[in-house]
PDB file of N, CA and C in Angstrom:
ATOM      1  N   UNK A   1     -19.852  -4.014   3.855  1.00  0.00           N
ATOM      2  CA  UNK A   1     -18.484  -4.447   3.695  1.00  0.00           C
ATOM      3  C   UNK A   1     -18.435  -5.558   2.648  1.00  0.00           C
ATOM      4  N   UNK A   2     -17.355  -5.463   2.041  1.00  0.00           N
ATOM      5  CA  UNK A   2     -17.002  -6.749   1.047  1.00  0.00           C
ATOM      6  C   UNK A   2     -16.846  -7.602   1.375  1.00  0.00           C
ATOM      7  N   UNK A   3     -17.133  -9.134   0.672  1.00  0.00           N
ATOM      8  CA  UNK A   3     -16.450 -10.108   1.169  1.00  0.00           C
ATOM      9  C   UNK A   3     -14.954 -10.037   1.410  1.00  0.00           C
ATOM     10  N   UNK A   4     -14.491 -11.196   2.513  1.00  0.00           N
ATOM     11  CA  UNK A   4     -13.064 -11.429   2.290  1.00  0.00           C
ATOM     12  C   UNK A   4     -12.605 -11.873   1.652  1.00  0.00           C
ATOM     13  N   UNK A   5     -11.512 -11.794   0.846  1.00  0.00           N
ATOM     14  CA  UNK A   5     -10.183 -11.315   1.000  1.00  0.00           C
ATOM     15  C   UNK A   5     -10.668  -9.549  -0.226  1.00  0.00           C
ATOM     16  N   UNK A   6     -10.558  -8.577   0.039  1.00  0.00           N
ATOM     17  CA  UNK A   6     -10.166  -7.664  -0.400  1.00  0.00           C
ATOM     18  C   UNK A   6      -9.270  -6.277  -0.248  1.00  0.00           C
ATOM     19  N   UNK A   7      -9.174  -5.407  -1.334  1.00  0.00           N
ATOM     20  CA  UNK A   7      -8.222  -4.837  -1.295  1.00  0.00           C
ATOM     21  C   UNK A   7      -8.543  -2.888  -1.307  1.00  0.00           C
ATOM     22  N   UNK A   8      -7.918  -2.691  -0.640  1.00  0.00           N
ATOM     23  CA  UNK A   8      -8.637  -0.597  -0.593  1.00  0.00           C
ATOM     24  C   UNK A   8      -6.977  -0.319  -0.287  1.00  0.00           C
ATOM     25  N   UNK A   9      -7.037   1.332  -0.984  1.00  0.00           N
ATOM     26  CA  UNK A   9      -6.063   2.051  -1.410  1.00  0.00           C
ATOM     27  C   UNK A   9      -6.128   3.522  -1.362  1.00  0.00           C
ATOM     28  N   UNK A  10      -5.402   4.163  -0.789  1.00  0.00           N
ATOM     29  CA  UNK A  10      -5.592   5.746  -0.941  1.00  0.00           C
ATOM     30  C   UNK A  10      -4.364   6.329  -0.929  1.00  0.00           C
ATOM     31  N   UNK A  11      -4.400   7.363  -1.727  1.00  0.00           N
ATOM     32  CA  UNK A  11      -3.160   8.176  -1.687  1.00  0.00           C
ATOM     33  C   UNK A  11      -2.478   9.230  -0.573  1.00  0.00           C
ATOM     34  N   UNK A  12      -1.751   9.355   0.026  1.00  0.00           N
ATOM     35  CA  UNK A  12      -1.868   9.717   1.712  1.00  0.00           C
ATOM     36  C   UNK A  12      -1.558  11.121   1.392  1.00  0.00           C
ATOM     37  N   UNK A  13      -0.890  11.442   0.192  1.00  0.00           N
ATOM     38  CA  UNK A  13      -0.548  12.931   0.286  1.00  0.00           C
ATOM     39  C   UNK A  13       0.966  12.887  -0.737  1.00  0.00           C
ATOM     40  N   UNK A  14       1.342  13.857  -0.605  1.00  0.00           N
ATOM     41  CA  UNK A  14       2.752  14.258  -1.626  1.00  0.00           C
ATOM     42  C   UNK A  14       4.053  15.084  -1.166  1.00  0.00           C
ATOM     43  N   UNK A  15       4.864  14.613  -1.745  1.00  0.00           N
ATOM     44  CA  UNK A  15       6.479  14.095  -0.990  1.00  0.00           C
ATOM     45  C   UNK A  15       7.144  14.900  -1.964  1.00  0.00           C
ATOM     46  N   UNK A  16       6.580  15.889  -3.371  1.00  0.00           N
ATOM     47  CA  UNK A  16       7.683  16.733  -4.271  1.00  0.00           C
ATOM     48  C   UNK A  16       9.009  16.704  -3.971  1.00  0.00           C
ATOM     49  N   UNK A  17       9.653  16.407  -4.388  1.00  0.00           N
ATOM     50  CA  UNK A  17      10.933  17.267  -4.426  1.00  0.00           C
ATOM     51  C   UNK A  17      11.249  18.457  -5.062  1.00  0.00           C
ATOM     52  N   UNK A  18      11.808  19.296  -4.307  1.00  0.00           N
ATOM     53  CA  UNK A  18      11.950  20.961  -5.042  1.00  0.00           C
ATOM     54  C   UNK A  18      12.557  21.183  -4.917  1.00  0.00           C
ATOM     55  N   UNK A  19      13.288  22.495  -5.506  1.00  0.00           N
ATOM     56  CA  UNK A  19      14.561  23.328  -5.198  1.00  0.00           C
ATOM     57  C   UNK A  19      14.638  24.150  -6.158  1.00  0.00           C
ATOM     58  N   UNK A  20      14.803  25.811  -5.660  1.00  0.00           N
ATOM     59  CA  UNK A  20      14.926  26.467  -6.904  1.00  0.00           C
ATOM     60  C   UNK A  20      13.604  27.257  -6.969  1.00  0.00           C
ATOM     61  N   UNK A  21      12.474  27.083  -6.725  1.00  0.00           N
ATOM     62  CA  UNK A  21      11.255  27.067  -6.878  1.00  0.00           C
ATOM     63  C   UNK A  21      10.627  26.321  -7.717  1.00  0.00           C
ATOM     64  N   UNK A  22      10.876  25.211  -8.344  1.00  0.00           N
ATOM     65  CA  UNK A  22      10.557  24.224  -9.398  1.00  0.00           C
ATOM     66  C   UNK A  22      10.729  22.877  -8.607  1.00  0.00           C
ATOM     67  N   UNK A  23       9.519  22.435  -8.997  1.00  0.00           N
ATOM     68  CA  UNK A  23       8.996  21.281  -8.576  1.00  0.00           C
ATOM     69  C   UNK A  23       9.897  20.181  -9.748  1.00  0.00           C
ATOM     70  N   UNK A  24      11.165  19.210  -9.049  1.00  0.00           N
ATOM     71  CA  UNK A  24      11.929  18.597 -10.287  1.00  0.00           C
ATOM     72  C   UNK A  24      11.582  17.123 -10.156  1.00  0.00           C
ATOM     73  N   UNK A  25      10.139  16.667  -9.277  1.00  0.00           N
ATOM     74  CA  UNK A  25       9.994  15.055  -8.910  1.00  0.00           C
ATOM     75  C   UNK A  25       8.474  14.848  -8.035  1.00  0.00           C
ATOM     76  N   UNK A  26       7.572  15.011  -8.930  1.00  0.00           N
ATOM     77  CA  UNK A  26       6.400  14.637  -8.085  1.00  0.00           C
ATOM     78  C   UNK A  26       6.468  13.376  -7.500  1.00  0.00           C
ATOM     79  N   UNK A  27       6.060  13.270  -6.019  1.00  0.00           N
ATOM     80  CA  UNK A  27       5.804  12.090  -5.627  1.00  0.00           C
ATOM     81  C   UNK A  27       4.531  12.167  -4.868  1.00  0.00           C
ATOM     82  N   UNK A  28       4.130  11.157  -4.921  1.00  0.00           N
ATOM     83  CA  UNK A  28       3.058  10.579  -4.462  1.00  0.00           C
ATOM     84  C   UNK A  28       2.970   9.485  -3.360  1.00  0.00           C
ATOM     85  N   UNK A  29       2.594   9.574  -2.130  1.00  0.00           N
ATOM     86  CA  UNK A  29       2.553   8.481  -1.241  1.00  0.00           C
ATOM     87  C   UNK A  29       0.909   7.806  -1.392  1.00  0.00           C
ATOM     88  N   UNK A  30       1.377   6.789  -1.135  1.00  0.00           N
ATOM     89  CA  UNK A  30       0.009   5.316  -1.312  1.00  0.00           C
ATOM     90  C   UNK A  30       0.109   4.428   0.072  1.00  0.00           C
ATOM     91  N   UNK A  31      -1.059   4.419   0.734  1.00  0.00           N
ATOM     92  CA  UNK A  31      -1.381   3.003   1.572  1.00  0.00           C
ATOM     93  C   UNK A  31      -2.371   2.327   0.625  1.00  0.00           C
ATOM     94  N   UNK A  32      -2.066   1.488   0.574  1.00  0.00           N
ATOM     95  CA  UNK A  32      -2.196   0.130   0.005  1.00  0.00           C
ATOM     96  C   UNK A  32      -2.676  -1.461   1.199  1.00  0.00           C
ATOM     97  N   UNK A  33      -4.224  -1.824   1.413  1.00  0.00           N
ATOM     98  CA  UNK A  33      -4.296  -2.338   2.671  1.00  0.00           C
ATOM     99  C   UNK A  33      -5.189  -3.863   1.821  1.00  0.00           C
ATOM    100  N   UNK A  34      -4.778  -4.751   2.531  1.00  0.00           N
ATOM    101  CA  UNK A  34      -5.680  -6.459   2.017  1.00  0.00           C
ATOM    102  C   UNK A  34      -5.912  -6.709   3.480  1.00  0.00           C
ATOM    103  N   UNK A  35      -7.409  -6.956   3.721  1.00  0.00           N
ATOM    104  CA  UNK A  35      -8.396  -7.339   4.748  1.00  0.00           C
ATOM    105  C   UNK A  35      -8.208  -8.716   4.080  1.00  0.00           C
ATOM    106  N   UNK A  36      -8.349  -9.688   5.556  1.00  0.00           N
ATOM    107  CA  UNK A  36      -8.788 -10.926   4.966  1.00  0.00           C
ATOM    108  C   UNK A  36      -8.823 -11.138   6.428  1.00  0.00           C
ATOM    109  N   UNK A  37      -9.797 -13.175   6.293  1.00  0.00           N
ATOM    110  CA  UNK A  37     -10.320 -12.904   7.940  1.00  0.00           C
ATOM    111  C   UNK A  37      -9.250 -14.117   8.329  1.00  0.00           C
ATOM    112  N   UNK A  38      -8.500 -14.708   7.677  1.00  0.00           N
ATOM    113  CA  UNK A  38      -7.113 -15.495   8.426  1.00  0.00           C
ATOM    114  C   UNK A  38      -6.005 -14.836   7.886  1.00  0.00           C
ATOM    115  N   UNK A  39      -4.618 -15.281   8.181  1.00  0.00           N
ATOM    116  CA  UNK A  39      -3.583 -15.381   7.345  1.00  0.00           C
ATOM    117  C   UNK A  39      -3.524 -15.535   5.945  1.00  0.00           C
ATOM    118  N   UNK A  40      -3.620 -14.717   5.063  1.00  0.00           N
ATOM    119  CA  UNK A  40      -3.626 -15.122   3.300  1.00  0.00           C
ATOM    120  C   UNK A  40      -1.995 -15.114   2.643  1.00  0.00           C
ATOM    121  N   UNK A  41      -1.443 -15.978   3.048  1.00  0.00           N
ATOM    122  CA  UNK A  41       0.035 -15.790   2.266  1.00  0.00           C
ATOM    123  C   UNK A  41      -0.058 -16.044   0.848  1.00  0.00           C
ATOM    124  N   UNK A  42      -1.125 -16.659  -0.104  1.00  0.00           N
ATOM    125  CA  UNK A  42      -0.717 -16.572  -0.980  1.00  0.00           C
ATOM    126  C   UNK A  42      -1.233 -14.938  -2.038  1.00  0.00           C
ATOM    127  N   UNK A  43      -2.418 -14.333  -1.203  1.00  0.00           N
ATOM    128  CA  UNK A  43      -3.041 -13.042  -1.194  1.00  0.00           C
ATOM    129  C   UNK A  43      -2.096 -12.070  -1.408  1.00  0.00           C
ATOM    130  N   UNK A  44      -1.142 -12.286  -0.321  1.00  0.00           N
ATOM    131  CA  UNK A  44      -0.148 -11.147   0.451  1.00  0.00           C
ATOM    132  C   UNK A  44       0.846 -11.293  -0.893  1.00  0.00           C
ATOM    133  N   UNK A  45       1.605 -12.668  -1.311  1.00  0.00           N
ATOM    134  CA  UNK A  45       2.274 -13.200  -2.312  1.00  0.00           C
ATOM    135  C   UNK A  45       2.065 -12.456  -3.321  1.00  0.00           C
ATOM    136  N   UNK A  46       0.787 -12.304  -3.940  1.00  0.00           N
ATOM    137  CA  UNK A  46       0.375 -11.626  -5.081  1.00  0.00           C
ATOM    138  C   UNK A  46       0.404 -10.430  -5.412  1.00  0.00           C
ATOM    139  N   UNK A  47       0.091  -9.491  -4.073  1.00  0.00           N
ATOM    140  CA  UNK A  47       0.390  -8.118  -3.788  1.00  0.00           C
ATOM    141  C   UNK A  47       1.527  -7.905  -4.216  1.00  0.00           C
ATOM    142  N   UNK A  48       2.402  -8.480  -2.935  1.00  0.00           N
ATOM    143  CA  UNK A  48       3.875  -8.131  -3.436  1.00  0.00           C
ATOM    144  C   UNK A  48       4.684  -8.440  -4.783  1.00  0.00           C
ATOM    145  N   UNK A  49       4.264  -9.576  -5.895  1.00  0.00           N
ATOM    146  CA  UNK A  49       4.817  -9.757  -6.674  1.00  0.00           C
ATOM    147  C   UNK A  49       4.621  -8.570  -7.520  1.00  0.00           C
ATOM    148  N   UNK A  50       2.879  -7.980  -7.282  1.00  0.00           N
ATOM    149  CA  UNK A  50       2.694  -6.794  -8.520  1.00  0.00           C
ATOM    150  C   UNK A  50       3.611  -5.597  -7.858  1.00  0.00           C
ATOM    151  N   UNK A  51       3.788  -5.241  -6.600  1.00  0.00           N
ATOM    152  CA  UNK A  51       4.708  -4.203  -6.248  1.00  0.00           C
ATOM    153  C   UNK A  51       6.280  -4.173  -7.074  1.00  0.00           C
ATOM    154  N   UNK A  52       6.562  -5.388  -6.538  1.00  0.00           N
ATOM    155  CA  UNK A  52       8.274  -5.665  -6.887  1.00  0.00           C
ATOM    156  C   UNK A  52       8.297  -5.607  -8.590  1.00  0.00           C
ATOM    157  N   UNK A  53       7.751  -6.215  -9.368  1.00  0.00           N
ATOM    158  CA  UNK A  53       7.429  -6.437 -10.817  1.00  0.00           C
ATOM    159  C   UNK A  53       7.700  -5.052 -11.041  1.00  0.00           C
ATOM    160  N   UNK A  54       6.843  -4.124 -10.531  1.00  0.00           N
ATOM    161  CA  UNK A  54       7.194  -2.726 -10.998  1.00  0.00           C
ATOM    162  C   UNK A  54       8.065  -1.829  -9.776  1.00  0.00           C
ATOM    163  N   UNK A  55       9.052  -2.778  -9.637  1.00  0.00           N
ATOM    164  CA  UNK A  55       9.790  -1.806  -8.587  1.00  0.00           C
ATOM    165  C   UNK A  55       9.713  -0.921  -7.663  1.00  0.00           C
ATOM    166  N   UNK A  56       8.396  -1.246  -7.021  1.00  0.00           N
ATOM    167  CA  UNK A  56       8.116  -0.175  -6.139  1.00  0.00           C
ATOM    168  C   UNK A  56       8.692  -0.886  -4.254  1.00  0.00           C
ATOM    169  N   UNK A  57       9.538   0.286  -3.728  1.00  0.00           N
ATOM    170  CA  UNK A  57       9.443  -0.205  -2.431  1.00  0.00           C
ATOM    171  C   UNK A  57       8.830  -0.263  -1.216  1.00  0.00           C
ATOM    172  N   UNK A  58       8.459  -0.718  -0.688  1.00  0.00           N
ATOM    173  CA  UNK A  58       7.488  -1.070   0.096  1.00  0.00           C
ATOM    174  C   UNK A  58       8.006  -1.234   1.757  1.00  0.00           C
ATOM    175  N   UNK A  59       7.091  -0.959   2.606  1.00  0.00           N
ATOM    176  CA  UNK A  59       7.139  -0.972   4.165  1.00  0.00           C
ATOM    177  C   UNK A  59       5.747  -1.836   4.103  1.00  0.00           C
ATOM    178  N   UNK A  60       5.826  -2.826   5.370  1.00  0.00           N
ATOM    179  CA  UNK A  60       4.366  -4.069   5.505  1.00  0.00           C
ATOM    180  C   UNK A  60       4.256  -3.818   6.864  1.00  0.00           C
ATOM    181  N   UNK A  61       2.985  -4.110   7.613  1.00  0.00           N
ATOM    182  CA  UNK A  61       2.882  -4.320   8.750  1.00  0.00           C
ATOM    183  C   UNK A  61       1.550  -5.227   8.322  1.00  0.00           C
ATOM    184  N   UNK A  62       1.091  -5.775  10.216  1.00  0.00           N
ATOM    185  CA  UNK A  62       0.268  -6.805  10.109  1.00  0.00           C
ATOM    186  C   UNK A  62      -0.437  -6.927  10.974  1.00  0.00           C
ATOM    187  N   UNK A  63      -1.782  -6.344  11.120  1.00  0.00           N
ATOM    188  CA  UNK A  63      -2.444  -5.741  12.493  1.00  0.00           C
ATOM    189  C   UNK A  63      -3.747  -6.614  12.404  1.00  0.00           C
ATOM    190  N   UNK A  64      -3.998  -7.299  13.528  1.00  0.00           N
ATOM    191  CA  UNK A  64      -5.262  -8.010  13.752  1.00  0.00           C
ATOM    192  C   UNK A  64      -6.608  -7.057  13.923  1.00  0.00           C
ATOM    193  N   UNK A  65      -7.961  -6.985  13.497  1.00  0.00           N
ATOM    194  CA  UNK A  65      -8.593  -6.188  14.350  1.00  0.00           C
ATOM    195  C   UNK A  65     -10.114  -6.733  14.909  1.00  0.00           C
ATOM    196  N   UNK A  66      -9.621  -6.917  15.950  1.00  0.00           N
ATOM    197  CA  UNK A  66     -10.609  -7.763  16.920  1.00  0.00           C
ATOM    198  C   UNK A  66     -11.867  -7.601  16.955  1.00  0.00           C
ATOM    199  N   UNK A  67     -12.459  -6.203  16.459  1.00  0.00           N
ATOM    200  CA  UNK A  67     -13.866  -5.798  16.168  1.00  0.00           C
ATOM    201  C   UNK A  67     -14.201  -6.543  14.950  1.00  0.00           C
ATOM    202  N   UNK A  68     -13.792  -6.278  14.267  1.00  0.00           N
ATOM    203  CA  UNK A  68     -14.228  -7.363  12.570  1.00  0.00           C
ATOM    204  C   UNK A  68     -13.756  -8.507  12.904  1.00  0.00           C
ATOM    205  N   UNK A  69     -12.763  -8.822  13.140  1.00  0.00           N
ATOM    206  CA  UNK A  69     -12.800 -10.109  13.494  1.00  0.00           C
ATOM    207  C   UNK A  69     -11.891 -10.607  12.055  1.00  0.00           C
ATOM    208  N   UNK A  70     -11.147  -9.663  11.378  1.00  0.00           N
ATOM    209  CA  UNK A  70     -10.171  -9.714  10.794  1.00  0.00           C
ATOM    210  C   UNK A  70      -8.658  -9.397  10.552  1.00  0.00           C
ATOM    211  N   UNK A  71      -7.778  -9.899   9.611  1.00  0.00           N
ATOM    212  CA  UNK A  71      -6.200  -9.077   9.398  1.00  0.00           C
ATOM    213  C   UNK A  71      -6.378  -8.345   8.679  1.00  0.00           C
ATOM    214  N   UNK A  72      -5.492  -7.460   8.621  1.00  0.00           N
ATOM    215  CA  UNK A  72      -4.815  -6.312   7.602  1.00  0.00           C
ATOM    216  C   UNK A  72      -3.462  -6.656   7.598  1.00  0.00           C
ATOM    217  N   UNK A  73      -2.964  -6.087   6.353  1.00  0.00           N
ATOM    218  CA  UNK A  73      -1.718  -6.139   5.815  1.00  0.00           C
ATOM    219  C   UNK A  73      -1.567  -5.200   5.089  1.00  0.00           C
ATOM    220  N   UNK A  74      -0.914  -3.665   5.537  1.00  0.00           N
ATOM    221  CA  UNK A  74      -0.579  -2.694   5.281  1.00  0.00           C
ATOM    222  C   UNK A  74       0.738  -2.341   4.208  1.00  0.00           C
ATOM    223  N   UNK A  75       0.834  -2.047   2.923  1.00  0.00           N
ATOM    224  CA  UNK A  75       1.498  -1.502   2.111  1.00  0.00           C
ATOM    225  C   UNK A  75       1.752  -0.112   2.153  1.00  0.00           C
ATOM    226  N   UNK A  76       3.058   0.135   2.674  1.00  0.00           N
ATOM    227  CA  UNK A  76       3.135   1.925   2.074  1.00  0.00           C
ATOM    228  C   UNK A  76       4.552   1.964   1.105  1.00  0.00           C
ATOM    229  N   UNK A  77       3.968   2.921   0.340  1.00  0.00           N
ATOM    230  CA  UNK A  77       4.943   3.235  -0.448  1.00  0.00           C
ATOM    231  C   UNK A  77       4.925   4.740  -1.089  1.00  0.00           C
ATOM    232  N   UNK A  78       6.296   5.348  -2.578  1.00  0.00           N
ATOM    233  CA  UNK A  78       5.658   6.193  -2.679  1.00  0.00           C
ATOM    234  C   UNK A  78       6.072   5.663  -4.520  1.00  0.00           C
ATOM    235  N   UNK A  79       4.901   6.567  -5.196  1.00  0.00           N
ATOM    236  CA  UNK A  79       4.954   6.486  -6.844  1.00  0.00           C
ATOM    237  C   UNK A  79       5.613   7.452  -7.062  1.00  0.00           C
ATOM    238  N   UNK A  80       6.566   7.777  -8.195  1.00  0.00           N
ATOM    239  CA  UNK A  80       7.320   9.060  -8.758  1.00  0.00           C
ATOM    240  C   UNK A  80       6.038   9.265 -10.151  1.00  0.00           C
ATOM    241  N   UNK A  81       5.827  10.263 -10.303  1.00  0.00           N
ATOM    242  CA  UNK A  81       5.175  10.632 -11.440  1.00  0.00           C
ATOM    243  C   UNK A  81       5.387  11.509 -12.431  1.00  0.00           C
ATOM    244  N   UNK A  82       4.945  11.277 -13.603  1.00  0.00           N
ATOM    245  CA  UNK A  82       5.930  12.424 -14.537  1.00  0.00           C
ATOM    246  C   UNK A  82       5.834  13.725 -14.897  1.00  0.00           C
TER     247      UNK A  82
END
């Protein structure tokens, strides 16, 4: 495992929009997760400024996990692609 504070990301799957039989809006869903072993508000701060900067919207949650003995701070969102 990495030191703390870091950051892991995966793409969860895809949200197209269609109609017609033509695909008119790829999307892409992303979790987006920052481990750290206290509270990092200025961590979390930074995340979100690069989200919002590029307009992306976002859902957060904030789950302790007692085996590591660390937080998470969960990002989901989705990317439109061209």
């Amino acid at each position: 495992m990495p030191p703390l504070p870091y950051l892991v990301f995966w793409y969860d799957g895809r949200n197209d929009f269609m109609a017609d039989n033509t695909v008119y809006q790829k999307i892409v869903s992303v979790t987006l997760e920052l481990y750290s072993s206290r509270k990092d508000f200025w961590a979390e701060e930074r995340v979100e400024c690069v989200l919002e900067a590029n307009n992306i919207v976002y859902e957060k949650n904030e789950t302790y996990i007692a085996s590591e003995k660390m937080l998470e701070q969960v990002y989901e969102f989705e990317v439109l692609l061209e």
